[in-house]
Protein backbone atom coordinates (compact mmCIF):
# COMPACT_ATOMS: atom_id res chain seq x y z
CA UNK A 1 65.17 68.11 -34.15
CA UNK A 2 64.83 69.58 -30.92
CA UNK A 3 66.27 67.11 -28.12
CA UNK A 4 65.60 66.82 -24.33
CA UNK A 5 67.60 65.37 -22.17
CA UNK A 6 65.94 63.70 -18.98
CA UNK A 7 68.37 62.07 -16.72
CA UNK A 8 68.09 61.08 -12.65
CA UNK A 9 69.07 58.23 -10.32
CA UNK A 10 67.97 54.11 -11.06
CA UNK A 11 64.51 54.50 -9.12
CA UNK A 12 63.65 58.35 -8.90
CA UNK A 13 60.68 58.04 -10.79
CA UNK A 14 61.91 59.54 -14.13
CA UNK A 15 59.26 57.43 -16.43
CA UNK A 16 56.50 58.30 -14.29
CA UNK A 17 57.21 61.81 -14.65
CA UNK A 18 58.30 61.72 -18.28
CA UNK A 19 54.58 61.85 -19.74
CA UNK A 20 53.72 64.83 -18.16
CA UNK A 21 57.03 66.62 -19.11
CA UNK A 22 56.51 65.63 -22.49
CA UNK A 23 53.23 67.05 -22.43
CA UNK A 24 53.98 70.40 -21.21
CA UNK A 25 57.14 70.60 -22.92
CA UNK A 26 55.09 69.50 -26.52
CA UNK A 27 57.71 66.89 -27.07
CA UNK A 28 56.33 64.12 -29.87
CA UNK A 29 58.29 60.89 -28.36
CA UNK A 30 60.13 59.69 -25.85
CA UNK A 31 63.36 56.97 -25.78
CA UNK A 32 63.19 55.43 -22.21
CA UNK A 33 65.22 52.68 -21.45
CA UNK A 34 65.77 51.07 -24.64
CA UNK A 35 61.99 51.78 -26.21
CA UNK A 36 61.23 54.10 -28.61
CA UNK A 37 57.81 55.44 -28.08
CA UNK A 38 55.89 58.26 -29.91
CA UNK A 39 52.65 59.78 -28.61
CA UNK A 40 51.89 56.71 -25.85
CA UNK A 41 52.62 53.91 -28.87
CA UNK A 42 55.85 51.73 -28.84
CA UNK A 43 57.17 52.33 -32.29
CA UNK A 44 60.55 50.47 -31.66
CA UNK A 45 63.08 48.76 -29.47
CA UNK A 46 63.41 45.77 -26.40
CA UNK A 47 62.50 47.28 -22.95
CA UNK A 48 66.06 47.21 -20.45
CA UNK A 49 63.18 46.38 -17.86
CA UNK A 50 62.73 42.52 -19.67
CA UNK A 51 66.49 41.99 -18.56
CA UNK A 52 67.23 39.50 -15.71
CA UNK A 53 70.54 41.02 -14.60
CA UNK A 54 71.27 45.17 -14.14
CA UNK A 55 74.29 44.31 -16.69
CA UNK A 56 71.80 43.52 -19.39
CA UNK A 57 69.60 46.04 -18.50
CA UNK A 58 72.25 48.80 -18.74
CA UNK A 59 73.70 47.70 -22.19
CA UNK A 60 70.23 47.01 -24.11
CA UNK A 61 69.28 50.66 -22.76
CA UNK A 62 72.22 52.23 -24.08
CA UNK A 63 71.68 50.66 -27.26
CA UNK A 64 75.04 48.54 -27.30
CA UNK A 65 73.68 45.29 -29.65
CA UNK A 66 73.83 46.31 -33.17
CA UNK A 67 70.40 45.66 -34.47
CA UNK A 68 68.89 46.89 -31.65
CA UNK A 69 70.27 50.28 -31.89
CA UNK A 70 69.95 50.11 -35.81
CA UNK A 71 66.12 49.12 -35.79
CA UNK A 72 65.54 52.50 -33.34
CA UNK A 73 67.95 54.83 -35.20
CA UNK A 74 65.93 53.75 -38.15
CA UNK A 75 62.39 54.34 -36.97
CA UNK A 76 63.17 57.18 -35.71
CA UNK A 77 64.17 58.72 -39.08
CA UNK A 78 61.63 57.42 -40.46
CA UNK A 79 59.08 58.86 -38.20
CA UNK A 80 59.30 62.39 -39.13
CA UNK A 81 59.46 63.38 -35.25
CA UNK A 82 60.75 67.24 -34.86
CA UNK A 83 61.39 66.72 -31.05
CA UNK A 84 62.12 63.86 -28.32
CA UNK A 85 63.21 63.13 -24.96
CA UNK A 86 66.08 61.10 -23.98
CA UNK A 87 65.99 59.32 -20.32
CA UNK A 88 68.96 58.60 -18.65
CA UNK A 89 70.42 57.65 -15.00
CA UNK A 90 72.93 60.89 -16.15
CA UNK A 91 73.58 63.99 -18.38
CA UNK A 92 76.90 61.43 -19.74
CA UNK A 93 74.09 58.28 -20.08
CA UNK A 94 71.98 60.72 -22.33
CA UNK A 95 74.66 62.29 -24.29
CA UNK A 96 75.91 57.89 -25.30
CA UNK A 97 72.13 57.12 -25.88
CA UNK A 98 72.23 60.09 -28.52
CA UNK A 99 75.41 59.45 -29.91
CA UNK A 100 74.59 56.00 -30.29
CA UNK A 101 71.17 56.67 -32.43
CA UNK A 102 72.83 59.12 -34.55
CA UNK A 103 70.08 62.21 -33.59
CA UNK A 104 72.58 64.84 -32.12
CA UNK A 105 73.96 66.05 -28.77
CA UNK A 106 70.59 67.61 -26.34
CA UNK A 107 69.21 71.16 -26.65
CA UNK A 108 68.54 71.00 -22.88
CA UNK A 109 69.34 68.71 -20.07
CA UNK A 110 66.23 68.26 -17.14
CA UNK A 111 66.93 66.35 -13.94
CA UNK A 112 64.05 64.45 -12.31
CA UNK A 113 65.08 66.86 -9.13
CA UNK A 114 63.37 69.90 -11.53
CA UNK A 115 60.22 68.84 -11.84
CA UNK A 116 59.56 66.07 -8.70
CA UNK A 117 59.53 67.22 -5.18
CA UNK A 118 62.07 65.30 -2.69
CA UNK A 119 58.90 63.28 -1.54
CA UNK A 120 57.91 62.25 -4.61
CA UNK A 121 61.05 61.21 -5.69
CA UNK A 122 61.60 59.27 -1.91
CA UNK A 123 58.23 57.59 -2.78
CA UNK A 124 59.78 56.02 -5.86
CA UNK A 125 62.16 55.15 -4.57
CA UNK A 126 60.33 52.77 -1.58
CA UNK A 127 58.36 51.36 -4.74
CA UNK A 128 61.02 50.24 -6.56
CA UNK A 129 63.16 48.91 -3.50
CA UNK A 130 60.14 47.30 -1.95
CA UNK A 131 57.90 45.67 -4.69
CA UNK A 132 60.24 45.90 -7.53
CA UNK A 133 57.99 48.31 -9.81
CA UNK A 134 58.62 49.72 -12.73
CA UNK A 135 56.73 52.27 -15.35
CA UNK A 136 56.66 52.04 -18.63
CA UNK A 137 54.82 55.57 -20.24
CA UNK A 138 52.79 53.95 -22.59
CA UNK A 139 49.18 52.54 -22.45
CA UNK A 140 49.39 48.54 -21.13
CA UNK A 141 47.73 47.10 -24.35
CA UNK A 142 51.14 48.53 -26.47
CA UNK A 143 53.42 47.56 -22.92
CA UNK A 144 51.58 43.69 -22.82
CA UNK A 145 53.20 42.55 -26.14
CA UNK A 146 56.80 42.44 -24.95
CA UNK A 147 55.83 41.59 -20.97
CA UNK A 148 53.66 38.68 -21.81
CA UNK A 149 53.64 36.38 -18.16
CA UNK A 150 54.90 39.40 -16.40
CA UNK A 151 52.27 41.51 -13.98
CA UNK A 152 50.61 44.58 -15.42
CA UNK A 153 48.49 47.58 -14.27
CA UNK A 154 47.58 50.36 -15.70
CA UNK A 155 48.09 53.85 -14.22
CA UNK A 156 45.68 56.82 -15.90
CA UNK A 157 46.08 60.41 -15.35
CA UNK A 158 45.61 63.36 -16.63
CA UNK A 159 48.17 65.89 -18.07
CA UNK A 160 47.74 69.49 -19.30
CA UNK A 161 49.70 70.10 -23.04
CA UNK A 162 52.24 72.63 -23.68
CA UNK A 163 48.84 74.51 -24.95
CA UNK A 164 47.18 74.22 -21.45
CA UNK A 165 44.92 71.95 -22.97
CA UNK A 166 44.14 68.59 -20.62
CA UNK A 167 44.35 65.59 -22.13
CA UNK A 168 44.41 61.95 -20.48
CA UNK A 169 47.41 59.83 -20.21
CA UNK A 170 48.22 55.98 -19.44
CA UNK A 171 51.00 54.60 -17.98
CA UNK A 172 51.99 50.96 -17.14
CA UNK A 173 53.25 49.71 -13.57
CA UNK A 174 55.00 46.67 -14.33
CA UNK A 175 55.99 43.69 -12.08
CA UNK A 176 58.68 41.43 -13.66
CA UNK A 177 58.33 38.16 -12.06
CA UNK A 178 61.36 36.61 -13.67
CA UNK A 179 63.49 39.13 -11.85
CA UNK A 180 62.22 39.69 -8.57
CA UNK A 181 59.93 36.87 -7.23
CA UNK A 182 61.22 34.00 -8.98
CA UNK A 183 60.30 31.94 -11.90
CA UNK A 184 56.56 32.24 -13.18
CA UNK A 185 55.45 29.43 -14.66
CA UNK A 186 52.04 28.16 -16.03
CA UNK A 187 51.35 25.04 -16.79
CA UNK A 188 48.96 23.23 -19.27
CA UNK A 189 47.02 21.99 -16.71
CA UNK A 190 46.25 25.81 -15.13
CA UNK A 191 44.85 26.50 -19.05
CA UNK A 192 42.83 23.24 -19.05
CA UNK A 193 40.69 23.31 -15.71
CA UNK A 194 40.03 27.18 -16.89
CA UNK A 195 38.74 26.54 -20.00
CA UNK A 196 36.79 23.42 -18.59
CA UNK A 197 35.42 25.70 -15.93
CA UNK A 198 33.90 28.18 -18.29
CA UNK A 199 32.83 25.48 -20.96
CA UNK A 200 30.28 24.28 -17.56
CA UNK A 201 28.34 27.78 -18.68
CA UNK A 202 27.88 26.83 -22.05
CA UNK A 203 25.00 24.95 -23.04
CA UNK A 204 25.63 24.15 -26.71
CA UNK A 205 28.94 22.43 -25.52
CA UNK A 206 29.09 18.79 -24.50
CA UNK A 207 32.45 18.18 -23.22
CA UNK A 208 35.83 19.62 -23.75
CA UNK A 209 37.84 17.20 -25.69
CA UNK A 210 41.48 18.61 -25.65
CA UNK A 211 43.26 21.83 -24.82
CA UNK A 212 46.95 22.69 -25.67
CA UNK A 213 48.77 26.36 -25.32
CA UNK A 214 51.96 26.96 -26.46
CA UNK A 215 53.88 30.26 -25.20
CA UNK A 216 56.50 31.99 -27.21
CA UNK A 217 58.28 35.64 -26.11
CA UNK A 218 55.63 37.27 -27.57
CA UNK A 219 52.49 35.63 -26.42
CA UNK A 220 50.39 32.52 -26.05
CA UNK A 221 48.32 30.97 -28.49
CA UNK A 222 45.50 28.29 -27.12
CA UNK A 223 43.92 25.75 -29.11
CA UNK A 224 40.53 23.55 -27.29
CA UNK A 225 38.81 21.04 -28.78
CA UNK A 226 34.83 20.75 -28.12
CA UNK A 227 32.11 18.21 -28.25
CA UNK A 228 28.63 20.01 -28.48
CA UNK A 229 25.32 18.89 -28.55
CA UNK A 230 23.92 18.04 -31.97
CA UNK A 231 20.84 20.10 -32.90
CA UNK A 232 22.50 23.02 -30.51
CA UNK A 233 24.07 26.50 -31.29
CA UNK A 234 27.44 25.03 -30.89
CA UNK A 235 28.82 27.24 -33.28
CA UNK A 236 27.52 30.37 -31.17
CA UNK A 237 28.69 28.91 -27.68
CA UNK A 238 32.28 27.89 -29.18
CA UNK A 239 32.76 31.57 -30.38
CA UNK A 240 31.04 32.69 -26.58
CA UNK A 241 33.89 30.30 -25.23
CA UNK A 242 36.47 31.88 -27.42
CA UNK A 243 35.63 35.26 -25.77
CA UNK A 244 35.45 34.13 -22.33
CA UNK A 245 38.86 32.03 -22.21
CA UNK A 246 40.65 35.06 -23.76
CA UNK A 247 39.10 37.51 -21.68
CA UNK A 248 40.43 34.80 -18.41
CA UNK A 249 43.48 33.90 -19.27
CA UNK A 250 44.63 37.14 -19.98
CA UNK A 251 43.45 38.20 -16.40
CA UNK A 252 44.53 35.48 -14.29
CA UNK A 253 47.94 34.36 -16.09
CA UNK A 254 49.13 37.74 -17.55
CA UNK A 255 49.99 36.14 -20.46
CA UNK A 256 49.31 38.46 -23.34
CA UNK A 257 46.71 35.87 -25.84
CA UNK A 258 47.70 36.13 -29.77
CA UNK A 259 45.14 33.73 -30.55
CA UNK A 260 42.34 31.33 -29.26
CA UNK A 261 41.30 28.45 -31.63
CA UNK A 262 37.94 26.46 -30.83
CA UNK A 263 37.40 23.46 -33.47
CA UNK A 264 33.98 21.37 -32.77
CA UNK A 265 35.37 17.92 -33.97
CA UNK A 266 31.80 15.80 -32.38
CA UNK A 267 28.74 16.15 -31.59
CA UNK A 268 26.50 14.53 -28.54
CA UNK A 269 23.21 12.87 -29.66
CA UNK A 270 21.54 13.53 -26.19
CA UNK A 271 19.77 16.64 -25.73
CA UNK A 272 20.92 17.49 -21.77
CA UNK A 273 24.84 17.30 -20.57
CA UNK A 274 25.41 13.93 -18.82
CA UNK A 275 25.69 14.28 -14.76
């Protein structure tokens, strides 16, 4: 397997640059600080950039807990991958990473100094001492799983293959909250008035009855309770609600949604909402 080595200073912008490397280069996948992604999708791995202290950070991107590193090393394999690149804050960071997942010493070592100009690399720099910002090279809907409640934004581009061929890319600029601004917290409440705010615009719907969420690592999973209007299309408007509350929740909190239940548990006799 052919093996790149990618290494430059905490900050320099070496995951922003890494997609379009890859790209020219023809290189199938990418490990970047503690993921292992192939072609834009996260295959494997916990992101160092979930970790509230640099300590942390450091060890989960070198791979130092057990099943962590095993899980990658494994997928890997089991990929069928014939080249890679491995990002690291050093040539000696790269060459532990490798070691570590068992896939041999680098072919070639690149530093972020190669292929970004000093204002580029300056400009990172400012980002990540200013607002905290990291990137992540893979499309936000494959980042949002593991940075649920942490800000997102997407960054397209557009990169040219090893072929000369263009081809668009996606990057994700992420915020996390937990580490530089504080807790982030949401509570019930938020969730409530949003989905009694949008149940206003359905007609079919009489009142909103309950609503609970309950957040795990991985995501938040809401469950509201309607009313609707007997004789309406309550079963249209609660699937119209479903759509809606994802759709604003997922904007407003962050919070990546793994599921939205509506149940319509009564029905109003009157034919217009109550004032």
């Amino acid at each position: 397997m052919r093996i790149i080595g990618f290494s430059g200073k905490s900050g320099t912008g070496k995951s922003f640059a890494s997609a379009e490397l890859c790209g020219k280069l023809g290189i199938e996948a990418v490990i970047d600080d503690g993921l292992f992604i192939e072609k834009g999708n996260i295959i494997a791995g916990i992101s160092a950039k979930k970790q509230p202290t640099r300590l942390g950070a450091v060890k989960t991107a070198i791979f130092t807990d057990e099943k962590h590193r095993s899980s990658v090393a494994g997928a890997i394999k089991e990929s069928g991958i014939t080249s890679i690149m491995v990002i690291g804050t050093s040539d000696r960071m790269v060459d532990e990473i490798c070691e570590r997942l068992e896939i041999g010493k680098p072919d070639e070592y690149i530093h972020i100094e190669d292929v970004s100009t000093p204002e580029q690399i300056e400009k990172a720099r400012r980002l990540r001492a200013s607002a905290g910002t990291h990137i992540i090279p893979a499309p936000t809907m494959q980042v949002k799983k593991q940075f649920s409640g942490y800000f997102l934004d997407p960054r397209k581009g557009f990169r040219k293959d090893e072929h000369g061929k263009g081809q668009s890319s996606e990057k994700t600029l992420v915020r996390p909250t937990y580490s530089y601004m504080g807790d982030f917290v949401i509570s019930d409440k938020v969730i409530s008035d949003i989905v009694e705010h949008l149940a206003k615009d359905e007609e079919a719907v009489s009142d909103v009855l309950w609503v609970a969420s309950t957040n795990g690592e991985e995501g938040m999973y809401i469950r509201i309770i309607i009313r609707g209007w007997y004789g309406a299309a309550v079963r249209k408007a609660a699937e119209s609600l479903q759509k809606r509350v994802w759709q604003a929740v997922s904007y407003m909190t962050a919070f990546n949604i793994l599921g939205i239940e509506v149940e319509i548990r009564e029905f109003n006799m009157k034919n217009e909402k109550s004032a």
